[in-house]
Protein backbone atom coordinates (compact mmCIF):
# COMPACT_ATOMS: atom_id res chain seq x y z
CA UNK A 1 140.30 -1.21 41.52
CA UNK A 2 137.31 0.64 40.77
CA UNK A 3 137.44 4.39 40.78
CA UNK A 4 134.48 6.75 40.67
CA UNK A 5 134.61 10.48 40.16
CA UNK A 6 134.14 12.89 42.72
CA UNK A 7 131.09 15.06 41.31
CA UNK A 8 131.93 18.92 40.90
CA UNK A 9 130.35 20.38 44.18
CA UNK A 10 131.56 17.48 46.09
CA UNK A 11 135.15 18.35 44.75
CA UNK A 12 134.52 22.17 45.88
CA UNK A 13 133.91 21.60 49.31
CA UNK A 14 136.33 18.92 50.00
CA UNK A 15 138.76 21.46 48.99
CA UNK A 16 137.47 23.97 51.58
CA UNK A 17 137.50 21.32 54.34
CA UNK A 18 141.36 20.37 53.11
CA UNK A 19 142.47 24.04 53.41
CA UNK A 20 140.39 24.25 56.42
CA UNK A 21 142.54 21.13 58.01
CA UNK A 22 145.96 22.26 56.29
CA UNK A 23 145.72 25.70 57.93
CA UNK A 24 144.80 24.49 61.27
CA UNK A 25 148.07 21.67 60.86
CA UNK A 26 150.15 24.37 59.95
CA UNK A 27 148.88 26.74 63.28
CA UNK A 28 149.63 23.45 65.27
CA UNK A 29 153.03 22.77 63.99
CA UNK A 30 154.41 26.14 63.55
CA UNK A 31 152.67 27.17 66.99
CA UNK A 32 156.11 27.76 68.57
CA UNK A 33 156.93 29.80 65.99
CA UNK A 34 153.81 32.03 65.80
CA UNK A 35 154.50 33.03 69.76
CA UNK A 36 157.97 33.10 69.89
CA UNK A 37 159.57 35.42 67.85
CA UNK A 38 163.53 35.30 67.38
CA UNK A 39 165.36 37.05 64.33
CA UNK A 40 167.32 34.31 62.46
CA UNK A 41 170.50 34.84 59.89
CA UNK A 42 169.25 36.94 56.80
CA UNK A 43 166.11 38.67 58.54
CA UNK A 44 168.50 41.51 60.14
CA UNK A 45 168.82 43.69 56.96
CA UNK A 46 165.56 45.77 56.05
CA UNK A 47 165.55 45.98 52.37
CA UNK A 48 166.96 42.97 50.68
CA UNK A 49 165.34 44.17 47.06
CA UNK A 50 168.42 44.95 45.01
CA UNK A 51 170.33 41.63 46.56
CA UNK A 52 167.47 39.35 45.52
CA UNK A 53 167.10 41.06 41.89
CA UNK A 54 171.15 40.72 41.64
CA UNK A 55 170.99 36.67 42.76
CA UNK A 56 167.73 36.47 39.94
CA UNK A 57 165.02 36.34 42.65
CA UNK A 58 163.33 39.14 40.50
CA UNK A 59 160.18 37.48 41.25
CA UNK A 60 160.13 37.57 45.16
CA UNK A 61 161.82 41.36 44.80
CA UNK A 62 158.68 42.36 42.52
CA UNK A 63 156.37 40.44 45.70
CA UNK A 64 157.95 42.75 48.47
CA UNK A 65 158.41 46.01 46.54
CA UNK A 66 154.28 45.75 45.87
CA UNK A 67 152.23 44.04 47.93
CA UNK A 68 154.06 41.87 50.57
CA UNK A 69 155.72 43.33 53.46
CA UNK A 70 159.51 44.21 53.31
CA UNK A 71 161.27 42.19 54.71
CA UNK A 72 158.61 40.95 57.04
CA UNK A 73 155.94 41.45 59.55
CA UNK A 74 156.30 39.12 62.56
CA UNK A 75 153.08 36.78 63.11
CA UNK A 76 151.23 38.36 59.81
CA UNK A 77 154.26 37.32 57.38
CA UNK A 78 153.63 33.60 58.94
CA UNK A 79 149.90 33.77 59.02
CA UNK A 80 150.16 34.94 55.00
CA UNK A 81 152.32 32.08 54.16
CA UNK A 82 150.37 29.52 55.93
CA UNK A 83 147.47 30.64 53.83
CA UNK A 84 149.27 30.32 51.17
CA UNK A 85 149.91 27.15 51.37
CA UNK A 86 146.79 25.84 53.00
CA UNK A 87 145.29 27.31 49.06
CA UNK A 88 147.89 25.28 47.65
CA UNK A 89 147.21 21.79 49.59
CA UNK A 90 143.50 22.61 48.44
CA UNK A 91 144.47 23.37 44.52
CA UNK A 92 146.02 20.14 44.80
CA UNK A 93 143.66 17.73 46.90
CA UNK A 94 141.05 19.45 43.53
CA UNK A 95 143.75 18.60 40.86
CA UNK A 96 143.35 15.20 42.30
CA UNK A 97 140.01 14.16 42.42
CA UNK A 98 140.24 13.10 45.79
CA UNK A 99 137.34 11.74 48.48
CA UNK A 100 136.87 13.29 51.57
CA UNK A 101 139.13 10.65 53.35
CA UNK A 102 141.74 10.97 51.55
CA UNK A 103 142.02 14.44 51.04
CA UNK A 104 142.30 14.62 54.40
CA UNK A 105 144.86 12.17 55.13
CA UNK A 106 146.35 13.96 52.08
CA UNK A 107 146.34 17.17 54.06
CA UNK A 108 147.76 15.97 57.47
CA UNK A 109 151.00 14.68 55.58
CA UNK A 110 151.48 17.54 53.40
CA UNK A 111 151.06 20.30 56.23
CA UNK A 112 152.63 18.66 59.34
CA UNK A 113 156.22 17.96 56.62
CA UNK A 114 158.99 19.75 58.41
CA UNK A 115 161.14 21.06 55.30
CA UNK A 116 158.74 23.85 55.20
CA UNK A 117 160.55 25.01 58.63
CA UNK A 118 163.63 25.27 57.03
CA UNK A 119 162.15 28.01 54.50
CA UNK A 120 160.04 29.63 57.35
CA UNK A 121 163.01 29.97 59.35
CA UNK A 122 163.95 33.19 56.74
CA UNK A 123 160.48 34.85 57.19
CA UNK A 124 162.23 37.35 54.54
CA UNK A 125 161.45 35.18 52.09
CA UNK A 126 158.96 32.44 53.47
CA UNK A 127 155.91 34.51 52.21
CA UNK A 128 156.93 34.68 48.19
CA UNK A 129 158.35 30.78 48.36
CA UNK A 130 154.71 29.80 49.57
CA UNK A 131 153.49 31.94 46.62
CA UNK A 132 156.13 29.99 44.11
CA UNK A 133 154.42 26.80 45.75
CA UNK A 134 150.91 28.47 45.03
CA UNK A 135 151.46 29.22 41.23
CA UNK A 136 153.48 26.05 40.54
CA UNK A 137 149.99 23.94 41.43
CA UNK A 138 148.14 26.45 39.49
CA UNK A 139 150.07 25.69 36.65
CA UNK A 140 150.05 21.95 37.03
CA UNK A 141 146.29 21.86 37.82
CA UNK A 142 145.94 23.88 34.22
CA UNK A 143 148.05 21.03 32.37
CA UNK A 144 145.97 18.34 34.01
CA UNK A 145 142.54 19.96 33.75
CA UNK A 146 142.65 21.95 31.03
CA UNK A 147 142.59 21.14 26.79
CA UNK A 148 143.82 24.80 25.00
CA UNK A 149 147.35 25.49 24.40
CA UNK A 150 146.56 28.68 26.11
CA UNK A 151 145.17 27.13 29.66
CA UNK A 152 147.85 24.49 29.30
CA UNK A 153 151.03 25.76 28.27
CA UNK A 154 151.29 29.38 27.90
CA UNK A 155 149.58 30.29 31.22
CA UNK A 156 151.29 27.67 32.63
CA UNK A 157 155.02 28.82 31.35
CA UNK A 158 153.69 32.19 32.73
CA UNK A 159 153.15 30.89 36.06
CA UNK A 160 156.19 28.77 36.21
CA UNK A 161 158.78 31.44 34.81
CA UNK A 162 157.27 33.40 37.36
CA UNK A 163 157.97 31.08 40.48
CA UNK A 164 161.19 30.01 39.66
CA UNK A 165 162.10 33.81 39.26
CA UNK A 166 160.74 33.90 42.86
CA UNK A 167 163.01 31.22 44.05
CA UNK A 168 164.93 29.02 41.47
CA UNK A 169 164.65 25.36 43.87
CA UNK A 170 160.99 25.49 43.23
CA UNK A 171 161.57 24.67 39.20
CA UNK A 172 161.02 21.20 40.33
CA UNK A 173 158.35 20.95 42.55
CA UNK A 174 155.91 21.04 39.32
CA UNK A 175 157.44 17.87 37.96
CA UNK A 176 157.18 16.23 41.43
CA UNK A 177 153.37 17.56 41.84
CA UNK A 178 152.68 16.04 38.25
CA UNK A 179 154.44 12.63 38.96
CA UNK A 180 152.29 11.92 41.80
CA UNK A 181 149.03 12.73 39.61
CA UNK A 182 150.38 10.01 37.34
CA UNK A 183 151.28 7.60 40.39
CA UNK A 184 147.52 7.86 41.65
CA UNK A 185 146.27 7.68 38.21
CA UNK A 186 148.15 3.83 37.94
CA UNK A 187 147.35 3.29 41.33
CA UNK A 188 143.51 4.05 40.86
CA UNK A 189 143.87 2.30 37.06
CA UNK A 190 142.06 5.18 35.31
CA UNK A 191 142.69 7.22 32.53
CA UNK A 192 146.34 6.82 31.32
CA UNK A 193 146.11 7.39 27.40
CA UNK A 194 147.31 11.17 28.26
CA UNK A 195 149.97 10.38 30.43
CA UNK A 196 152.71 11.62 27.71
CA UNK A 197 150.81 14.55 26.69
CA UNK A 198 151.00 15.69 30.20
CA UNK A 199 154.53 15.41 30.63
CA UNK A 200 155.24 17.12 27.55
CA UNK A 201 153.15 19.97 28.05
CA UNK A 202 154.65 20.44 31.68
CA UNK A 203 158.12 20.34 29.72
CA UNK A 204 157.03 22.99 27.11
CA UNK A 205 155.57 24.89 29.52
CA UNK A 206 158.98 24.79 31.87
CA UNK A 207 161.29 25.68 28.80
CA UNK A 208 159.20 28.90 27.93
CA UNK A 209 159.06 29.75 31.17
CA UNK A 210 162.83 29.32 31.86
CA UNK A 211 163.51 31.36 28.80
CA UNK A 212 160.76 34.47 29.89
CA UNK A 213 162.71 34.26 33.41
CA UNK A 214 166.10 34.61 32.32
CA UNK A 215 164.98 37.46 29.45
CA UNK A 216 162.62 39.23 31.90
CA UNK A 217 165.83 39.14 34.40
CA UNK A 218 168.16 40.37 32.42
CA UNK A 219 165.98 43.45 31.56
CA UNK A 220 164.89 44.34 35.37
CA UNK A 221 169.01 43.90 36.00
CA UNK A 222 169.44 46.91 33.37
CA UNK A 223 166.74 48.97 34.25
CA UNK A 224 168.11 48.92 37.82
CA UNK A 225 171.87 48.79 36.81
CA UNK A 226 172.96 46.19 38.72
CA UNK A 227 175.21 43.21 38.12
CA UNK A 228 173.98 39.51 38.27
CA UNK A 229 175.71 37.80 41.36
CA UNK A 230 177.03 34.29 40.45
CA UNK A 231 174.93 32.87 43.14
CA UNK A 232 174.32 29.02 41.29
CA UNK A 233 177.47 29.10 39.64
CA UNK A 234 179.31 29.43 43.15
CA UNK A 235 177.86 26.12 44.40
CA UNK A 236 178.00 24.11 41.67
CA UNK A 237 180.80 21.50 42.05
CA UNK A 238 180.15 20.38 38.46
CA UNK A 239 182.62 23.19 37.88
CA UNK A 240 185.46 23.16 39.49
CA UNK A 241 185.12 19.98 41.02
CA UNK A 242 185.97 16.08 38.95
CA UNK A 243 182.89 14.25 38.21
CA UNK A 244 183.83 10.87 39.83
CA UNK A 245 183.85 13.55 43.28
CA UNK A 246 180.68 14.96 42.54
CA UNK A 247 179.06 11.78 41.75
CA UNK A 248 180.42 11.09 45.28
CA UNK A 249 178.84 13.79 46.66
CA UNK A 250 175.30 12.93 45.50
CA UNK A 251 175.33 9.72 46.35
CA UNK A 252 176.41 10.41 50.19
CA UNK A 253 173.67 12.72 50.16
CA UNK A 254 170.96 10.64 49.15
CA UNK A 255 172.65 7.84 51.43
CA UNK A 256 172.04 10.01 54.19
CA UNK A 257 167.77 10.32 53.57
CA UNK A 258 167.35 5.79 53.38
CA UNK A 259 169.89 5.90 56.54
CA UNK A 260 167.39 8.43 58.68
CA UNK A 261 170.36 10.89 58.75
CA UNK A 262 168.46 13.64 56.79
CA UNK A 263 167.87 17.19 58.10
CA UNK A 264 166.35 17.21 61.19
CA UNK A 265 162.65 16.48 60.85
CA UNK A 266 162.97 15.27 57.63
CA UNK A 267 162.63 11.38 58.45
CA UNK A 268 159.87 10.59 57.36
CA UNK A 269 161.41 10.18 53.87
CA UNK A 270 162.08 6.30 54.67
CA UNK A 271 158.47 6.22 55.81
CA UNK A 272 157.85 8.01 52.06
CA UNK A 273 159.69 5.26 50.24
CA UNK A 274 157.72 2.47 52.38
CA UNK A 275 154.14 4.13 51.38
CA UNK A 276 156.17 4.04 47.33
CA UNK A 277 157.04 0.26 47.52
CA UNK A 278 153.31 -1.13 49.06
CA UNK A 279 151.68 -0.81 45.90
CA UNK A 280 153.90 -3.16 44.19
CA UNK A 281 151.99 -5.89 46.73
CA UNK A 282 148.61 -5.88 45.20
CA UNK A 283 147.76 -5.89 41.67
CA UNK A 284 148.41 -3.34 39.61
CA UNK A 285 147.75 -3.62 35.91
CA UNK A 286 150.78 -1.22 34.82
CA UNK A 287 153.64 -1.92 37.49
CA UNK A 288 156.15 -0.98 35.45
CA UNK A 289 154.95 2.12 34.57
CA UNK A 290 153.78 2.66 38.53
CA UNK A 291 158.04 1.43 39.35
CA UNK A 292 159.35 4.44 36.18
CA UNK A 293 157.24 7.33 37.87
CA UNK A 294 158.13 6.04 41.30
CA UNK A 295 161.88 6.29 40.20
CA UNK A 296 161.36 9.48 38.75
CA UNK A 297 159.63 10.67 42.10
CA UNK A 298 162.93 9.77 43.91
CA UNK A 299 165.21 11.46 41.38
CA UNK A 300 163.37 15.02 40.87
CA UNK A 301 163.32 15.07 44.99
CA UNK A 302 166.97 15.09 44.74
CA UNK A 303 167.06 17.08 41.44
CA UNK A 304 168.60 20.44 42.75
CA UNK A 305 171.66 18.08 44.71
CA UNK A 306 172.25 16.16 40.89
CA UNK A 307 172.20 19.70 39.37
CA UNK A 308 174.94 21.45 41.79
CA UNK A 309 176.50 18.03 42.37
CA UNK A 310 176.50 17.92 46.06
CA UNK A 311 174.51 17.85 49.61
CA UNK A 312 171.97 21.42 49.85
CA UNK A 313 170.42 22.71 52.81
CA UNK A 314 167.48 21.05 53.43
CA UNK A 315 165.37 24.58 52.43
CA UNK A 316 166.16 23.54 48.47
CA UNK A 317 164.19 20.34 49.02
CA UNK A 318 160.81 21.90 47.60
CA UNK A 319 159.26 18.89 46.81
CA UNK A 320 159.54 17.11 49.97
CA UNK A 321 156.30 17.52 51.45
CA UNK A 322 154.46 16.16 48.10
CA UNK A 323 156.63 13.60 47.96
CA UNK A 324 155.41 12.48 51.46
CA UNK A 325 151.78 13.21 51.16
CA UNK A 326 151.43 11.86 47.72
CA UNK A 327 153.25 8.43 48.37
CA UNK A 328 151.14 8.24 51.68
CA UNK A 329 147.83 8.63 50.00
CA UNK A 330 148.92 6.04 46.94
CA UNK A 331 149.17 3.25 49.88
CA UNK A 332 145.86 4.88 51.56
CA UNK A 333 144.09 4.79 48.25
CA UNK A 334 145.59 1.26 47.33
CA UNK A 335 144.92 -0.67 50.96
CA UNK A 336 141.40 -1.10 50.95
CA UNK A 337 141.38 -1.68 54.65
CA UNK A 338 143.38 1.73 54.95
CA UNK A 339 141.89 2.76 59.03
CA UNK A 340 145.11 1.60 60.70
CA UNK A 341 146.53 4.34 58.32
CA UNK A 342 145.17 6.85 59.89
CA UNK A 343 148.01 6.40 62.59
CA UNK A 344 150.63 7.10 60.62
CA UNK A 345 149.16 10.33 59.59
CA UNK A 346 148.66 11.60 63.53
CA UNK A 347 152.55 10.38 63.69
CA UNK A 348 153.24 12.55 60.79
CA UNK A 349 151.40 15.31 62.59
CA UNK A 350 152.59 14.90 65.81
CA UNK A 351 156.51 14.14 64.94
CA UNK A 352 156.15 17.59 62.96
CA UNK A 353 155.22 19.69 65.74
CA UNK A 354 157.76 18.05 67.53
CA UNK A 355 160.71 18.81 65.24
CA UNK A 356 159.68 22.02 64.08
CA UNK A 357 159.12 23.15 67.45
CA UNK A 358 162.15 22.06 68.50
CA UNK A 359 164.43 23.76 65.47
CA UNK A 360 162.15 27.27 66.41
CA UNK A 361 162.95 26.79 69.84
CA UNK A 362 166.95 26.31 69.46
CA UNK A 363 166.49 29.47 66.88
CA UNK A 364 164.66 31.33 69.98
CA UNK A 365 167.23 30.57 72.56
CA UNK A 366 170.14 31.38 70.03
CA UNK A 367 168.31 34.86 69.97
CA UNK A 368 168.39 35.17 73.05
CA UNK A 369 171.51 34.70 73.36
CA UNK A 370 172.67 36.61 71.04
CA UNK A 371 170.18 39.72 72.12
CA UNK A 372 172.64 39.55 75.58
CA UNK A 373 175.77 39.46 74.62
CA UNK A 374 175.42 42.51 71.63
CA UNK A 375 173.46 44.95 74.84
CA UNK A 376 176.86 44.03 76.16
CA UNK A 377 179.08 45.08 74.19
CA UNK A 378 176.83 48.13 73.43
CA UNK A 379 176.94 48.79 77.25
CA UNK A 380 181.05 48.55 76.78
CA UNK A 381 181.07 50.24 73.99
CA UNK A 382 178.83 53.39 75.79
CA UNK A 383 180.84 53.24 79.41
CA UNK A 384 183.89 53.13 77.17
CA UNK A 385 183.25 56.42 75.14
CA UNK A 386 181.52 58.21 77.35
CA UNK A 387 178.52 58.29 74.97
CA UNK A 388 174.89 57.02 74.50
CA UNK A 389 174.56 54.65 72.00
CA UNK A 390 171.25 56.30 71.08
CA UNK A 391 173.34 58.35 68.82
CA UNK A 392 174.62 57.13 65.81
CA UNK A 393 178.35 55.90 66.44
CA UNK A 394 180.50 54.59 63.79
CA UNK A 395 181.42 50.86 64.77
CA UNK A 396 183.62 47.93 63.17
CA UNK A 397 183.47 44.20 64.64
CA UNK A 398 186.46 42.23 63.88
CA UNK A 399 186.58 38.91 63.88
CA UNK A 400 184.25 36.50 65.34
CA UNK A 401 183.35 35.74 68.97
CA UNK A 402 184.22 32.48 70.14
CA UNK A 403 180.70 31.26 71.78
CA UNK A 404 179.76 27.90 71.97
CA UNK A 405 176.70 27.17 69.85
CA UNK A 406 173.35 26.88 71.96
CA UNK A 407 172.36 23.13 72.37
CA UNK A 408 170.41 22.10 68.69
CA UNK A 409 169.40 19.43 67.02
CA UNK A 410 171.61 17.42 65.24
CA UNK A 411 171.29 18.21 61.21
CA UNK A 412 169.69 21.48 61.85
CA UNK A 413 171.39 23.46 59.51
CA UNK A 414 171.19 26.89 60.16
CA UNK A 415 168.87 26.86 63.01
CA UNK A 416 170.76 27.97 66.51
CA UNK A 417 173.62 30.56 64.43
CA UNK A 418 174.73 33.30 66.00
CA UNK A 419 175.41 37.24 64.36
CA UNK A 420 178.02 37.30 66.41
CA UNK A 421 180.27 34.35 64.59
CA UNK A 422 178.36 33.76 61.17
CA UNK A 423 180.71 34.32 58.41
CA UNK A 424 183.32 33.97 60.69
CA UNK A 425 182.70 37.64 61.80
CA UNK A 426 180.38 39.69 59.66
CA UNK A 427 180.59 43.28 60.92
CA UNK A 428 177.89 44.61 58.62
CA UNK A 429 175.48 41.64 59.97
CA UNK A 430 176.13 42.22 63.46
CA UNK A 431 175.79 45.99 63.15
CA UNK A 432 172.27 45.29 61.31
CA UNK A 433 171.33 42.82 63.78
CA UNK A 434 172.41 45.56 66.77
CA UNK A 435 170.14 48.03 65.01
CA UNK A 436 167.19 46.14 63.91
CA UNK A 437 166.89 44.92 67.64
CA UNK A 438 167.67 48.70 68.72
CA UNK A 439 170.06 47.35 70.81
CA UNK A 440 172.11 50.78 69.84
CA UNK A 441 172.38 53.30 66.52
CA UNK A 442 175.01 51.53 64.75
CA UNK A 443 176.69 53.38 61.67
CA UNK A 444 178.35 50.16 60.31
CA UNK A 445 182.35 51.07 59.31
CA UNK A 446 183.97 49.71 56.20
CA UNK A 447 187.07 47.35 56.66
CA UNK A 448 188.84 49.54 54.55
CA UNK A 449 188.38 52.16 57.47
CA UNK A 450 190.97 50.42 60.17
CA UNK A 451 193.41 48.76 57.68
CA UNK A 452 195.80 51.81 58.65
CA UNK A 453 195.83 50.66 61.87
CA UNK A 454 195.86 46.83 62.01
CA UNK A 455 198.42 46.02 64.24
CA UNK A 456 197.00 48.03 66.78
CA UNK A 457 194.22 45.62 66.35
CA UNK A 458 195.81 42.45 66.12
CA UNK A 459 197.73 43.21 69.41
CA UNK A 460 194.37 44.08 71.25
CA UNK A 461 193.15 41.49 73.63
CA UNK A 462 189.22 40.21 72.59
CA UNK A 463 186.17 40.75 73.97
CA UNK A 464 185.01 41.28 77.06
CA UNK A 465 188.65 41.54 78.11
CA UNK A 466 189.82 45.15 79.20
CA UNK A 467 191.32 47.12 75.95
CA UNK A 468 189.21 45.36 73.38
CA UNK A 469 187.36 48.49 72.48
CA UNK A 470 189.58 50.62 70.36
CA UNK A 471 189.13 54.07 68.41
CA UNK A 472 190.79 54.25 65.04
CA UNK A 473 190.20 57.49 63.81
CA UNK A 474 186.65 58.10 63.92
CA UNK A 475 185.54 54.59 63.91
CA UNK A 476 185.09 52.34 67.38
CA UNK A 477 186.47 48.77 66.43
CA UNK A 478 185.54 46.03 69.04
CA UNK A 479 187.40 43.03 68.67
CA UNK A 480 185.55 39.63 69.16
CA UNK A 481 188.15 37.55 67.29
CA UNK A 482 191.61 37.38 66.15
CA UNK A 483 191.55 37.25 62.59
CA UNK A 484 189.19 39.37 59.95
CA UNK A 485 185.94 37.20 58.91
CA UNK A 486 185.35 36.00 55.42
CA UNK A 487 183.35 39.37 54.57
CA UNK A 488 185.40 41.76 55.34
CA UNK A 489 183.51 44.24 54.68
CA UNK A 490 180.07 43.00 55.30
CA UNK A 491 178.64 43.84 52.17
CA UNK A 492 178.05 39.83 51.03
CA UNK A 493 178.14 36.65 52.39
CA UNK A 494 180.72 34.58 50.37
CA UNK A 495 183.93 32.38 51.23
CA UNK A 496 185.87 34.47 48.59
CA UNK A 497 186.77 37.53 50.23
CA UNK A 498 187.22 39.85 47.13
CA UNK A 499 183.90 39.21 46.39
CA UNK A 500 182.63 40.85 49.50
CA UNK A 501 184.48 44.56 48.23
């Protein structure tokens, strides 16, 4: 297959018109989103600084403390990110070489992916992952483009210590980004003597980078005397788990994306893996090396599940919408008679805004929800006392309230929770999500507070029934369930209870 080069100031402006397309995909498919807003798990708190420098997100901390919003602004914090990314789809259509057509196709895939909802659902934190996206394409654009060591691995490890130390699932979305250069490079049969070079500068560049994150980290965790939280080590079932049940565990969870039981939107992996395997139908002068990188595609998608040995949520999946819009445009680049194509790619666009809208809108209702049933309580808690819960009044929720879950998609992960049972009662959540809504002046009470007095609690009947407001000392305790949730004390989310002191 002949290939000819895209000339310079054709490859500038079909970069405009691909972030020009990406940003108006991303408007369409987070649309729901943009007008609706709803506060999810994890956006309640204001300042979540010290907790992301403690859990090595020094990176994203660094973002919000200078020049992105803490911990968000709704509609600007979305409009930012999709920017963000719409710059990124463009580094990349420029990294490739692409034509017009198949930039675009290129761009319809890779903005209409639904994984990005599951990051965008914590709009905490959906801002500085888009960056992390940004930087790792800068760097891999550098390693391609560029010859110096300087432009090709020591800005790069730069870049790359940087992202992961803004969120540590996007270490591999480099490797995926540079795999599917190599796949279209064997797919268009063009320059392939560098191939190696490339992956060992990406390497080098990743293993300086990992070491200036983890250095860098330790010295911004001294300087602000804190403690690093265990937050990998807690998930990995390498550790305390036996490798035959690990090995288990992977291998359901990959099971689960060829059997169309992935997260909720995400699908359009088996249509991913189709797009993979038409190449190997026409001629191609180096299959074998086309079937290694195509492998290697499939395993650094699933990297972060091989590394913790088991099933993530489907926000670790970084590399997910590359992996789509890259495999899609080596069939579109391969089929000669590629217009028929073009349907898959207003599918793609079309099943996205579907799904996405769908996950925002169960997150919407679940707000909703949960927006009622806390201004009750409130209004309990007021008639109760006496008082106006415009002044501050020192509250403890025990337990969990038993609600039924609002109707959501299956595989949705997080999207639909409610404050009101998430960690199997989180008073310091619920009290933050009471205040940041204004619902009343919450001063959140310690767990330590009412252990005096616990039978007195225990015995209570639970919300809304009569007697399920209860003073203990100075601190109101409403009971919404019948035992104490997993964080006591509401100070961290964490199965382990003495880990929440």
């Amino acid at each position: 297959m002949q290939y000819i080069e895209t000339s310079q100031n054709d490859k500038y402006q079909i970069a405009i018109v691909s972030f020009l397309v990406a940003f108006f995909i991303y408007i369409c498919v987070y649309g729901f989103e943009l007008t609706h807003f709803s506060l999810s798990i994890d956006e309640e708190f204001n300042n979540n600084i010290y907790h992301t420098i403690a859990i090595g997100r020094w990176g994203h901390a660094l973002l919000k403390a200078s020049i992105y919003p803490e911990p968000f602004i709704p509609f600007y914090t979305e409009m930012l990110t999709f920017i963000l990314l719409s710059v990124s789809c463009a580094l990349i259509v420029y990294t490739f070489s692409l034509s017009l057509k198949q930039a675009l196709f290129f761009a319809v895939l890779y903005a209409s992916s639904a994984q990005f909802a599951y990051q965008l659902q914590f709009l905490n934190q959906c801002d500085t992952v888009a960056t992390a996206i940004l930087l790792s394409s800068m760097a891999v654009y550098l390693i391609v483009r560029k010859n110096s060591f300087l432009h090709t691995v020591l800005i790069p490890a730069l870049l790359l210590g940087y992202a992961i130390a803004i969120y540590q699932s996007i270490i591999f979305f480099s490797y995926s980004l540079l795999l599917a250069y190599l796949l279209i490079d064997v797919v268009r049969d063009t320059e392939d003597n560098r191939h190696l070079k490339l992956i060992f500068r990406l390497i080098i560049a990743s293993i300086i980078g990992l070491i200036l994150y983890f250095v860098l980290g330790e010295l911004i965790l001294n300087y602000y005397h804190l403690h690093a939280e265990s937050y990998l080590s807690d998930i990995v079932t390498w550790f305390d788990k036996s490798p035959k049940l690990a090995l288990k565990k992977i291998s359901r969870c990959i099971e689960h994306y060829f059997t169309l039981k992935a997260p909720y939107g995400m699908n359009t992996f088996v249509l991913a893996i189709v797009f993979l395997i038409l190449p190997l139908f026409y001629p191609l002068k180096r299959k074998t090396r086309y079937n290694l990188y195509a492998l290697l595609s499939i395993i650094t998608l699933f990297a972060m599940n091989i590394v913790v040995g088991k099933e993530l949520p489907a926000r670790t999946m970084t590399s997910f919408a590359i992996f789509l819009a890259s495999a899609g445009l080596i069939s579109f680049i391969i089929i000669r008679k590629n217009k028929y194509l073009w349907a898959i790619a207003a599918f793609s666009f079309l099943y996205g805004m579907a799904t996405v809208s769908n996950l925002f809108y169960t997150d919407y209702i679940a707000y909703k929800k949960d927006y009622r049933l806390a201004s009750a309580i409130a209004n309990d808690i007021a008639t109760e006392l006496n008082v106006s819960l415009e002044s501050p009044v020192k509250v403890y929720f025990f337990g969990a309230l038993d609600i039924k879950r609002v109707n959501r998609p299956k595989n949705s992960d997080m999207f639909g929770a409610s404050f009101l049972n998430w960690d199997h009662g989180n008073s310091g959540r619920i009290s933050a999500f009471m205040n940041k809504t204004e619902i009343a002046n919450i001063v959140p009470a310690s767990y330590d507070e009412i252990k005096s007095d616990l039978n007195a609690v225990y015995t209570a009947p639970v919300w809304p029934q009569k007697g399920s407001i209860l003073q203990i000392k100075d601190v109101v305790v409403v009971k919404l369930g019948q035992n104490v949730g997993y964080c006591p004390n509401g100070i961290k989310e964490n199965t382990n209870p003495q880990q929440c002191l």
